[in-house]
C-alpha atoms as a PDB file:
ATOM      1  CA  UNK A   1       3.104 -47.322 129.303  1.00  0.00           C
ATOM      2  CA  UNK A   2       0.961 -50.522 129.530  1.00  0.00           C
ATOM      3  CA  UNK A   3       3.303 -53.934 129.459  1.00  0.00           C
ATOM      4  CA  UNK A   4       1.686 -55.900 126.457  1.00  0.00           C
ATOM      5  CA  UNK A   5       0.555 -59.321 127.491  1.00  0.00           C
ATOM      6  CA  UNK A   6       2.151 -61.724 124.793  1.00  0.00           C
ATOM      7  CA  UNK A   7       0.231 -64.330 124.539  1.00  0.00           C
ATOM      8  CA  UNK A   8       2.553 -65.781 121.912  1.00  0.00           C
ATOM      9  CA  UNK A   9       4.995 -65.932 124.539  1.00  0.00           C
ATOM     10  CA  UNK A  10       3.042 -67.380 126.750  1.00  0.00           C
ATOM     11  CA  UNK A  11       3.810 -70.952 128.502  1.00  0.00           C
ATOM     12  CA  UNK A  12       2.344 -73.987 126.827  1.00  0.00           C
ATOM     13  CA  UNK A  13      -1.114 -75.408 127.950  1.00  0.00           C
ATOM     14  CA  UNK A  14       1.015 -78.765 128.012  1.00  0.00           C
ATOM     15  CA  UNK A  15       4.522 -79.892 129.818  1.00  0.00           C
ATOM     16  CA  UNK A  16       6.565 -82.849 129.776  1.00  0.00           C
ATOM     17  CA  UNK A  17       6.517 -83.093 125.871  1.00  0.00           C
ATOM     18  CA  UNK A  18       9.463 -85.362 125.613  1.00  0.00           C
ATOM     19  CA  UNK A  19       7.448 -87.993 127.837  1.00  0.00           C
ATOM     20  CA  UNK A  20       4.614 -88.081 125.901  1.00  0.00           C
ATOM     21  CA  UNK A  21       4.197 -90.638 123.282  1.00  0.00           C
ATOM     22  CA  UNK A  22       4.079 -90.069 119.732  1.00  0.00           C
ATOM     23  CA  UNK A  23       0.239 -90.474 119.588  1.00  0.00           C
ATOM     24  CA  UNK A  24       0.085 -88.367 122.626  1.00  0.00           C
ATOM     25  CA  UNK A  25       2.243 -85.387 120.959  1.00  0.00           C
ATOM     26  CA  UNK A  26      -0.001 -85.355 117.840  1.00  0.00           C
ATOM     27  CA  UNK A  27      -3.276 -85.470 119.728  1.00  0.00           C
ATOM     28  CA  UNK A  28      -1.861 -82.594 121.612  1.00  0.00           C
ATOM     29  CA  UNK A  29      -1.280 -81.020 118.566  1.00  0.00           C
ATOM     30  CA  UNK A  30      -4.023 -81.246 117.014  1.00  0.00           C
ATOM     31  CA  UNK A  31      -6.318 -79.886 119.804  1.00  0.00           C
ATOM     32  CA  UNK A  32      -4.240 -76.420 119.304  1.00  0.00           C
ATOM     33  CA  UNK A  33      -4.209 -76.776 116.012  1.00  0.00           C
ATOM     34  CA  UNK A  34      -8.088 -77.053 116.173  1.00  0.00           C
ATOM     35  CA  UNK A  35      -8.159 -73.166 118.167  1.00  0.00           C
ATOM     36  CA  UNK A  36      -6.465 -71.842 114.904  1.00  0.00           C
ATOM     37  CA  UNK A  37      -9.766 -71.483 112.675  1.00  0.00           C
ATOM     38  CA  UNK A  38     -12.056 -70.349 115.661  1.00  0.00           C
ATOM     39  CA  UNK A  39      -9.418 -67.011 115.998  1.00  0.00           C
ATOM     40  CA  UNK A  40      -9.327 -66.269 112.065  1.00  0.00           C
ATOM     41  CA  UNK A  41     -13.081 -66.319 112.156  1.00  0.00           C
ATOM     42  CA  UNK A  42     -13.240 -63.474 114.858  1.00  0.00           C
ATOM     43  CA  UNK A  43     -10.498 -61.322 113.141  1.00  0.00           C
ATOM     44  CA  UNK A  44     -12.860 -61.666 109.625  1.00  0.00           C
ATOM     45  CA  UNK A  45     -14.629 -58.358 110.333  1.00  0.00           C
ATOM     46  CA  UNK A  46     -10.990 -56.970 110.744  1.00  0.00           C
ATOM     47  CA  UNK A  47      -9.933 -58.819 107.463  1.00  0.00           C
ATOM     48  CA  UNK A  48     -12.385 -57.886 105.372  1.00  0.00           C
ATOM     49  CA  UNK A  49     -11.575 -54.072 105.767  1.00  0.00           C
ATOM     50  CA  UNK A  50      -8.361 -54.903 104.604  1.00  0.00           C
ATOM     51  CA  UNK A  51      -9.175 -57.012 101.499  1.00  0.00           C
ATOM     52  CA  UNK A  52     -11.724 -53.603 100.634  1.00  0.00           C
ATOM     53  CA  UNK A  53      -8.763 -51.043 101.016  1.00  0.00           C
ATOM     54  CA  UNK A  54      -6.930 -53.525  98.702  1.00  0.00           C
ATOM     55  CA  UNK A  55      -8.937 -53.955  96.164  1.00  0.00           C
ATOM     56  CA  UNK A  56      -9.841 -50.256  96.080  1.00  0.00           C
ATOM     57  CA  UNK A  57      -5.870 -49.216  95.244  1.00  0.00           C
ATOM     58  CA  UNK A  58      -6.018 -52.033  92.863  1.00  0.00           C
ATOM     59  CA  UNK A  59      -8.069 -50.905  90.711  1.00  0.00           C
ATOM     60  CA  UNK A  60      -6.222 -47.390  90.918  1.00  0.00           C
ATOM     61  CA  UNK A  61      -2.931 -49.626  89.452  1.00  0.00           C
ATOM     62  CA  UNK A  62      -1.388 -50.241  92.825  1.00  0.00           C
ATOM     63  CA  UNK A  63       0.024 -52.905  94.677  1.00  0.00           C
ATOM     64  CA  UNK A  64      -0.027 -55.031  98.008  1.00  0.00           C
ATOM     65  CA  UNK A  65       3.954 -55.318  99.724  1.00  0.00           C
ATOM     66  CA  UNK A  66       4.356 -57.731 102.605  1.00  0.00           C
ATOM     67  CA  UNK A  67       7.102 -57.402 105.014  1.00  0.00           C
ATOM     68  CA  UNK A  68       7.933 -60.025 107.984  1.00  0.00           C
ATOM     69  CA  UNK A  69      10.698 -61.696 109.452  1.00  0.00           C
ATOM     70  CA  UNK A  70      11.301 -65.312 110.477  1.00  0.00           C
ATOM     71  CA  UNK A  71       8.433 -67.677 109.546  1.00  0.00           C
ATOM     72  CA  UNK A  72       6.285 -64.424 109.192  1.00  0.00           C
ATOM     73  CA  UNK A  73       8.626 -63.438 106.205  1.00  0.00           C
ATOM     74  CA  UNK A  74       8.581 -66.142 104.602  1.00  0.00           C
ATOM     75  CA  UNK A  75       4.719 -66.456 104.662  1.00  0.00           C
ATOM     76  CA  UNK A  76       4.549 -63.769 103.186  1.00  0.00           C
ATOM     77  CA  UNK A  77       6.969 -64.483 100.185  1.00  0.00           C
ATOM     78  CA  UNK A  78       5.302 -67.418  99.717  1.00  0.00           C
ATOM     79  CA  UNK A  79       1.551 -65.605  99.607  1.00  0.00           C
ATOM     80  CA  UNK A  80       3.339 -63.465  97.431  1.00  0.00           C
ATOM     81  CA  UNK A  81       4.813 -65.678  95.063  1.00  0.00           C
ATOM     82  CA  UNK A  82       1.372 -67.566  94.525  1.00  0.00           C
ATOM     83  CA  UNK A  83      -0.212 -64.991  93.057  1.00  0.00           C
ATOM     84  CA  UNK A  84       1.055 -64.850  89.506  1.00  0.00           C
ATOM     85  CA  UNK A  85       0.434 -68.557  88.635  1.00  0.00           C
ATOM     86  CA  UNK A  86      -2.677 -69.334  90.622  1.00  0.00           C
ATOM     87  CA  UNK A  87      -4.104 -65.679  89.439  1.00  0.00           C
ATOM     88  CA  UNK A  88      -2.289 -64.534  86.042  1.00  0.00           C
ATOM     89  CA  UNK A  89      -1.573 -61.714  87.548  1.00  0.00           C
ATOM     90  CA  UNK A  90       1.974 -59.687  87.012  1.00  0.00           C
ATOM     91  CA  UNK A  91       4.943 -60.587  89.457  1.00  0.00           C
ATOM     92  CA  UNK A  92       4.985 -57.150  91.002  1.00  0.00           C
ATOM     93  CA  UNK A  93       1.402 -56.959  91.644  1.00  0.00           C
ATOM     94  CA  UNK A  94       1.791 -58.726  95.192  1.00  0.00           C
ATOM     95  CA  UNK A  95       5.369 -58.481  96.581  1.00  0.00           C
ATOM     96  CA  UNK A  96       7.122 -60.308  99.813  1.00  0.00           C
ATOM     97  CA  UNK A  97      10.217 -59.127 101.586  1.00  0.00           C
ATOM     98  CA  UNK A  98      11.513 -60.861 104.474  1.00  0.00           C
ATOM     99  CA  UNK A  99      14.083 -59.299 107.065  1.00  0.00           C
ATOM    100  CA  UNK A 100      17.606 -60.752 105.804  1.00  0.00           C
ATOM    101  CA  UNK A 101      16.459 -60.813 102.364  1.00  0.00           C
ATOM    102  CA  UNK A 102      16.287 -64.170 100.002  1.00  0.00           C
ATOM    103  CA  UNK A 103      19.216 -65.601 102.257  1.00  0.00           C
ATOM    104  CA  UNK A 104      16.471 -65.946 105.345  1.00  0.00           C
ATOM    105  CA  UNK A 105      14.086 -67.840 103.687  1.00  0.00           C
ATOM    106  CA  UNK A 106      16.316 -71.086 103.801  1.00  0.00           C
ATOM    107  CA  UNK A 107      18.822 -69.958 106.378  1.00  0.00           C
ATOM    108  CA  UNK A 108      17.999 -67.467 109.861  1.00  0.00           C
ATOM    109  CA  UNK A 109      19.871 -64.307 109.646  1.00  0.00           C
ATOM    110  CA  UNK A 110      21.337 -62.874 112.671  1.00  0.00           C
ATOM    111  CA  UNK A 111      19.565 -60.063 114.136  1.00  0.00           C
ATOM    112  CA  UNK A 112      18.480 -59.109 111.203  1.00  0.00           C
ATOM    113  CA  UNK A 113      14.536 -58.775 112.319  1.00  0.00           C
ATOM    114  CA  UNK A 114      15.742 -56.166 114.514  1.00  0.00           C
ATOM    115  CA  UNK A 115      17.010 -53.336 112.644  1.00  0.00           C
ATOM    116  CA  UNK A 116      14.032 -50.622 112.919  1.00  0.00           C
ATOM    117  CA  UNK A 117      15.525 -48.962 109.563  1.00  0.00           C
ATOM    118  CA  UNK A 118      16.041 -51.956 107.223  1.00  0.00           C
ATOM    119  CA  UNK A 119      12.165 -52.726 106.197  1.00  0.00           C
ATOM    120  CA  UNK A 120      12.032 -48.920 104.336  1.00  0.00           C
ATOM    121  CA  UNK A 121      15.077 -49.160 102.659  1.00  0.00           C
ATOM    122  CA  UNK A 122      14.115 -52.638 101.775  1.00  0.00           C
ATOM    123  CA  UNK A 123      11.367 -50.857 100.098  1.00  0.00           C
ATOM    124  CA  UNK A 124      13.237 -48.500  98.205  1.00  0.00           C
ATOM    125  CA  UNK A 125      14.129 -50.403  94.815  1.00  0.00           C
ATOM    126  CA  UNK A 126      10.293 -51.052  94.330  1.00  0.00           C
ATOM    127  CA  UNK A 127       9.176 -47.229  94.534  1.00  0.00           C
ATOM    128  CA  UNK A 128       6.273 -47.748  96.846  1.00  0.00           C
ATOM    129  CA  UNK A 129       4.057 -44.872  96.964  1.00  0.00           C
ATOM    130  CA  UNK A 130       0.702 -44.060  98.231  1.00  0.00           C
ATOM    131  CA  UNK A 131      -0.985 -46.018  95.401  1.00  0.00           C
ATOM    132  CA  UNK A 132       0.071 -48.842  97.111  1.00  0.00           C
ATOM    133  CA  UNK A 133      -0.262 -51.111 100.614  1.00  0.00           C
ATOM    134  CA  UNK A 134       2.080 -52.202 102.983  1.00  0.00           C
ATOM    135  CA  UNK A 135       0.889 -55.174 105.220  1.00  0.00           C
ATOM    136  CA  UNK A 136       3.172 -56.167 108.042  1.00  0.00           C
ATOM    137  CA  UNK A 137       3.146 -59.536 109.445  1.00  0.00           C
ATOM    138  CA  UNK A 138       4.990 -60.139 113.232  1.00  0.00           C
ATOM    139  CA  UNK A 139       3.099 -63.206 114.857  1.00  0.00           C
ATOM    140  CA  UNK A 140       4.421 -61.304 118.179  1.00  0.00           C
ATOM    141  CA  UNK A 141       3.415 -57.926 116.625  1.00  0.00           C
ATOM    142  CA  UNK A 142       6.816 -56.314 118.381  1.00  0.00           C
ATOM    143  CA  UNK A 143       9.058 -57.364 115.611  1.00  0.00           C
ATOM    144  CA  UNK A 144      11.479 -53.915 114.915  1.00  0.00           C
ATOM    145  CA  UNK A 145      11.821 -54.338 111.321  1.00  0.00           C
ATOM    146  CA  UNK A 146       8.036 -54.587 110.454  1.00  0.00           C
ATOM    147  CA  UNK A 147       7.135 -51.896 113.064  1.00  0.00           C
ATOM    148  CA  UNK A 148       9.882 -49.395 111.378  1.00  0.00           C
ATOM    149  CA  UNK A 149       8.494 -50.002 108.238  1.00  0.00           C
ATOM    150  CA  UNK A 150       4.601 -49.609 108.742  1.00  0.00           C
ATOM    151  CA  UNK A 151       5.932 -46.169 110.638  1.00  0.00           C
ATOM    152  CA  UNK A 152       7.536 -44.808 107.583  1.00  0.00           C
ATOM    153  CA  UNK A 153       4.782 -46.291 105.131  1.00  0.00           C
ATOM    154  CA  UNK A 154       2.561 -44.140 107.342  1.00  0.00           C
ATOM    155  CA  UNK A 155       4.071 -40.955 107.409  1.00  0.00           C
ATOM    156  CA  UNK A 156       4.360 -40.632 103.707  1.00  0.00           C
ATOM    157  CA  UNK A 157       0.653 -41.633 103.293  1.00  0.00           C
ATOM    158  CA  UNK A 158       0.754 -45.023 102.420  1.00  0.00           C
ATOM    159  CA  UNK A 159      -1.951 -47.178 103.867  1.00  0.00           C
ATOM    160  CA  UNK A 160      -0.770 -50.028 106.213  1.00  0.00           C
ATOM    161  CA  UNK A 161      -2.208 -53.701 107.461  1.00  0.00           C
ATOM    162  CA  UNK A 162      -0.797 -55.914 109.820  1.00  0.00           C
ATOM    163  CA  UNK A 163      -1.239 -59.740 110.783  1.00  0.00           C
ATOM    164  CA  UNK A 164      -0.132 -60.306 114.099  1.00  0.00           C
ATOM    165  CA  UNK A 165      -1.606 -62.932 117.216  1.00  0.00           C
ATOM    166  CA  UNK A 166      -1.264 -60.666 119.539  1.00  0.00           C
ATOM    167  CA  UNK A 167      -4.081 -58.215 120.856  1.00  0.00           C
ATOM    168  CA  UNK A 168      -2.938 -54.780 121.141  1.00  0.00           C
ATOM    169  CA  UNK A 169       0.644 -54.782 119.923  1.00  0.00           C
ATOM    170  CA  UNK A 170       2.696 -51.818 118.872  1.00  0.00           C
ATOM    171  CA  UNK A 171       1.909 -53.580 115.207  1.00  0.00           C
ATOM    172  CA  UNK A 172      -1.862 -53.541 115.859  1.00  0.00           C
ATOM    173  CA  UNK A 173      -1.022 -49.509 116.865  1.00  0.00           C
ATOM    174  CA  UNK A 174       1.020 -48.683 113.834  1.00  0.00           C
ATOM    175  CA  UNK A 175      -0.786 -49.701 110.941  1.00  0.00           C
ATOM    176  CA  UNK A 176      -4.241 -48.443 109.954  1.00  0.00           C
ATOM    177  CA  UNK A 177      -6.098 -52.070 109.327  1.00  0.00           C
ATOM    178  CA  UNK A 178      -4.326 -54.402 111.865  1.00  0.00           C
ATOM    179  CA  UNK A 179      -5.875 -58.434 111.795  1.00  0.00           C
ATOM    180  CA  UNK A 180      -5.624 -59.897 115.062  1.00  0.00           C
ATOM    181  CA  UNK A 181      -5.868 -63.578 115.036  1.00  0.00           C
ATOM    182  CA  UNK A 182      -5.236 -64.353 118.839  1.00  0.00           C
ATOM    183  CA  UNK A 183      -4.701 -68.116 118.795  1.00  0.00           C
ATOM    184  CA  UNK A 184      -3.200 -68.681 122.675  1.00  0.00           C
ATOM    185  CA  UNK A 185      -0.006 -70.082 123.788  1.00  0.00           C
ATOM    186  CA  UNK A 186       1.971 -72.433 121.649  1.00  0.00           C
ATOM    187  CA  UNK A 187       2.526 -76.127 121.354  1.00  0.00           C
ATOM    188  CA  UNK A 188       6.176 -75.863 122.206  1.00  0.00           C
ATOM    189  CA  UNK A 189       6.474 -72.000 124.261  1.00  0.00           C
ATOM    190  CA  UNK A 190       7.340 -69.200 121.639  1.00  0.00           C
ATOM    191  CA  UNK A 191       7.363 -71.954 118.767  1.00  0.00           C
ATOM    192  CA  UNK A 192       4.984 -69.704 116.651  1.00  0.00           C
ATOM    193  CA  UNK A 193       6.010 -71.508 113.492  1.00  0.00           C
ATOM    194  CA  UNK A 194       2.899 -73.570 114.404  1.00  0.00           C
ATOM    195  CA  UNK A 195      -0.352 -71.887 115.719  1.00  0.00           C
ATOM    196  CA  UNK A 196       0.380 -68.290 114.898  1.00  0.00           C
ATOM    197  CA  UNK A 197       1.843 -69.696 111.585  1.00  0.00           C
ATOM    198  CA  UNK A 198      -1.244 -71.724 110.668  1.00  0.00           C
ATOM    199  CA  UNK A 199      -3.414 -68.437 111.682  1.00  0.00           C
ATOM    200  CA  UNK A 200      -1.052 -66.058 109.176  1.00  0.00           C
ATOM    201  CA  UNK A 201      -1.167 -68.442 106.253  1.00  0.00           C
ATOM    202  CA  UNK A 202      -5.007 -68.816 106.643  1.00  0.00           C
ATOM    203  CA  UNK A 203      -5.229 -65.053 106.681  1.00  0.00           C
ATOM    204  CA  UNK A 204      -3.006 -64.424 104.133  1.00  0.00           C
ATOM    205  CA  UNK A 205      -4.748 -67.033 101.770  1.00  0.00           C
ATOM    206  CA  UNK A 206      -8.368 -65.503 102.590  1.00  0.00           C
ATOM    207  CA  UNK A 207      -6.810 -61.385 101.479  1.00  0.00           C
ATOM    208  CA  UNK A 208      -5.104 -62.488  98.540  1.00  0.00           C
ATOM    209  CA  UNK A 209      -7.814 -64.682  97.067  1.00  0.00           C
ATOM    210  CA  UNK A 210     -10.679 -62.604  98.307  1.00  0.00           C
ATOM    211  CA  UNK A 211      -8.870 -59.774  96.699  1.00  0.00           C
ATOM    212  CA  UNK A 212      -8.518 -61.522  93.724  1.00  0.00           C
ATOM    213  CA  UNK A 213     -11.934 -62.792  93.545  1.00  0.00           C
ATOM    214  CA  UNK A 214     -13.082 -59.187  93.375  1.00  0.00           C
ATOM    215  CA  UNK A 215     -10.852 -58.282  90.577  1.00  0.00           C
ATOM    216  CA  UNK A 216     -12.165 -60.556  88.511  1.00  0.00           C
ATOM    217  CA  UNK A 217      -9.405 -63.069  88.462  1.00  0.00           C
ATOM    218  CA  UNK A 218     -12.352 -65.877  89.316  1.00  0.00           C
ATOM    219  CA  UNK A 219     -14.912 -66.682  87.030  1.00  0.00           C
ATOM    220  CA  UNK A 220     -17.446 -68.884  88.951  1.00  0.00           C
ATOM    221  CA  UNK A 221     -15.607 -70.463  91.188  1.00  0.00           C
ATOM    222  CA  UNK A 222     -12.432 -71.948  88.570  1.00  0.00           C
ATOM    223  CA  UNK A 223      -8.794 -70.177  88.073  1.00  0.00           C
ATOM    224  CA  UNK A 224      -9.154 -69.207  84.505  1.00  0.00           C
ATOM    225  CA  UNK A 225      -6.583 -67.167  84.598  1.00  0.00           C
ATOM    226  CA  UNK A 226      -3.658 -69.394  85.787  1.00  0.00           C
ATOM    227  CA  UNK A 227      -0.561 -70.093  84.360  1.00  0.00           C
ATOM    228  CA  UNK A 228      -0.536 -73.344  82.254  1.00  0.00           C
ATOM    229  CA  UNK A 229       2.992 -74.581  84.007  1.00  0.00           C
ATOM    230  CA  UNK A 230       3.123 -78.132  84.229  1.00  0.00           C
ATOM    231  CA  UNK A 231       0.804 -81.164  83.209  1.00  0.00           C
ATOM    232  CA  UNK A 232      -1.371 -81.199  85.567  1.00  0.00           C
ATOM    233  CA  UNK A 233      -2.370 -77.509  85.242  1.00  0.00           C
ATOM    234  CA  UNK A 234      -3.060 -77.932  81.639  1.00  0.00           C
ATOM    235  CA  UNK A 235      -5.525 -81.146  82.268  1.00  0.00           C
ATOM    236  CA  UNK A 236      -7.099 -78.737  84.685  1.00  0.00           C
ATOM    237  CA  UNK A 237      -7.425 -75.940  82.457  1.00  0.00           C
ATOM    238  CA  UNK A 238      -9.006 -78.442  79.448  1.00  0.00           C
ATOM    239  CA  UNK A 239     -11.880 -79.778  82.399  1.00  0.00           C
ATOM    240  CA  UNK A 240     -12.569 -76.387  83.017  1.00  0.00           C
ATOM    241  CA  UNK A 241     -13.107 -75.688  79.144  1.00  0.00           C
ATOM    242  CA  UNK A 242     -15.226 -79.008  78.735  1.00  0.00           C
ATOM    243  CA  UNK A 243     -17.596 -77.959  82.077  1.00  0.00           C
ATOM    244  CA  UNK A 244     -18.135 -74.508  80.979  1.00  0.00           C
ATOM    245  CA  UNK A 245     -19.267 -75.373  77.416  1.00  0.00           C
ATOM    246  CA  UNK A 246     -19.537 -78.749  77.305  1.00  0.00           C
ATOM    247  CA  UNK A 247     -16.959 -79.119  73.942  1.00  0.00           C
ATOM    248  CA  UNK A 248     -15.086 -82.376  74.055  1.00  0.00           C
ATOM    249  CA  UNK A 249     -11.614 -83.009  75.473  1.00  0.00           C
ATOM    250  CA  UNK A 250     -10.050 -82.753  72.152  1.00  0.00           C
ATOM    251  CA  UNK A 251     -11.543 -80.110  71.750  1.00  0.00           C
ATOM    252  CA  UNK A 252     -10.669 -78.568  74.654  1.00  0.00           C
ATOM    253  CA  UNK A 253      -7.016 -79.055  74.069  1.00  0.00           C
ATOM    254  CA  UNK A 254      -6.873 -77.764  71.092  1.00  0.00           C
ATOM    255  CA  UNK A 255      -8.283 -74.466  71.999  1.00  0.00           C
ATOM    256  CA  UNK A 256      -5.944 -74.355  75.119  1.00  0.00           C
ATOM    257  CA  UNK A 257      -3.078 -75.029  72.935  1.00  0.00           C
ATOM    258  CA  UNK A 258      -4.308 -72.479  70.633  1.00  0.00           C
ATOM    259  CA  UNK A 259      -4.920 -69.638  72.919  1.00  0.00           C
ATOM    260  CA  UNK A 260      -2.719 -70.203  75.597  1.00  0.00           C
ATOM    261  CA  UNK A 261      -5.548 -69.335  78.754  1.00  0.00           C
ATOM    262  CA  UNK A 262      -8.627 -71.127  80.147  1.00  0.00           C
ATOM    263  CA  UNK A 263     -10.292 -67.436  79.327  1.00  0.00           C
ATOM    264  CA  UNK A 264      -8.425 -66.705  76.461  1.00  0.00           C
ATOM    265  CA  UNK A 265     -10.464 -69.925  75.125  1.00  0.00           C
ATOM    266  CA  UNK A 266     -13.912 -69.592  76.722  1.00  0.00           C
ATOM    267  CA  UNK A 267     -13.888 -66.182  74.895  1.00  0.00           C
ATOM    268  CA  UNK A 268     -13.068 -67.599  71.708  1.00  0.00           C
ATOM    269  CA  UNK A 269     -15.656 -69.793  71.805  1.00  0.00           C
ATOM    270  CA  UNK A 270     -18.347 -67.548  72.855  1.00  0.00           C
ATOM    271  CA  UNK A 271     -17.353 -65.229  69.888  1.00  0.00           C
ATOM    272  CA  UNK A 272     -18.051 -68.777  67.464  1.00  0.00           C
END
């Protein structure tokens, strides 16, 4: 069997960090950080299968599961988590489980990214089925517990992504619709918090909101379907209602504190 070349693993482009100076170190930085959006835009043909197989068991009533471990967990519980105020959408309709459960979001878990069984029984209390999709997210695209998982999605028919910054990982080879966002040796070696990090979150923003785009949870280009939480989100929602049918602010409010949702209240007022 082929060694796979980890590029993740790979030693930094830079060496003698702690002799740099502070401007030096963020320069640095930066210059990386500056590869990140050039490797998301060659994975986009391999992203935008992914956001159609997603859509499509949608709209047959099923749902998207993440599962990572590390920082790839907990991007993924955060994509998750996202969804149902920026979108209106249900809490179960996008779900995130990380390796070591809600402990390892604030705390690492020993060893716990390396149980091959754990990701599937993880699984288990959310009846996942072949209505649904299981994307796996390993920046290194060896990590056991996402690679056990995507193999038992897979034999029971279940159709399987993966986000990974390595090219032709054992992730890439057990998942149907693997995204390879190859973004080059780290910062700080093996630090993939940073690069590979940056990459995930940019691909896991573009699948979620592309998805929900398509759904119909956009209308033009404004979140009328997000929950009204705080302040802030209100005032949004009321400049949304004044742009879109130019009532006044008072207005506006009142219909927002009437119907509870930006749509709920650009309906109404096309039914006037």
């Amino acid at each position: 069997m082929d060694k796979m070349i980890s590029t993740t693993e790979q030693t930094s482009n830079y060496d003698s960090l702690e002799k740099m100076s502070t401007k030096e170190l963020l320069v640095n930085m930066n210059n990386e950080d500056k590869k990140v959006p050039q490797a998301v835009e060659k994975a986009i043909p391999q992203i935008e299968k992914l956001v159609d197989v997603v859509v499509e068991k949608m709209k047959d009533g099923g749902r998207l599961f993440y599962i990572g471990a590390g920082t790839s967990g907990r991007l993924g519980v955060l994509d998750a988590s996202e969804c149902p105020p920026t979108f209106g959408v249900p809490e179960d309709l996008v779900i995130g489980l990380i390796s070591g459960g809600d402990t390892a979001l604030r705390n690492a878990v020993e060893n716990a990214e390396d149980d091959f069984d754990q990701a599937w029984k993880d699984l288990q209390p959310y009846q996942i089925s072949d209505k649904d999709v299981l994307v796996g997210i390993a920046a290194s695209g060896t990590t056991p517990y996402v690679i056990g998982g995507l193999q038992e999605a897979r034999k029971r028919g279940i159709v399987t992504g993966g986000v990974t910054c390595n090219e032709g990982s054992p992730l890439a080879k057990n998942c149907d619709y693997p995204v390879e966002a190859v973004v080059g040796p780290e910062f700080v070696t093996g630090s993939t918090r940073m690069k590979a990090g940056t990459a995930q979150k940019l691909v896991l923003n573009m699948l979620t909101t592309s998805t929900m785009i398509k759904l119909g949870r956009v209308v033009g280009n404004k979140m009328v379907d997000m929950q009204l939480s705080n302040k802030k989100l209100v005032q949004r929602g009321i400049k949304m209602i004044m742009e879109d049918s130019g009532v006044s602010e008072q207005e506006a409010a009142d219909l927002l504190e009437k119907h509870k949702s930006v749509r709920a209240s650009l309906k109404a007022l096309k039914s006037e």
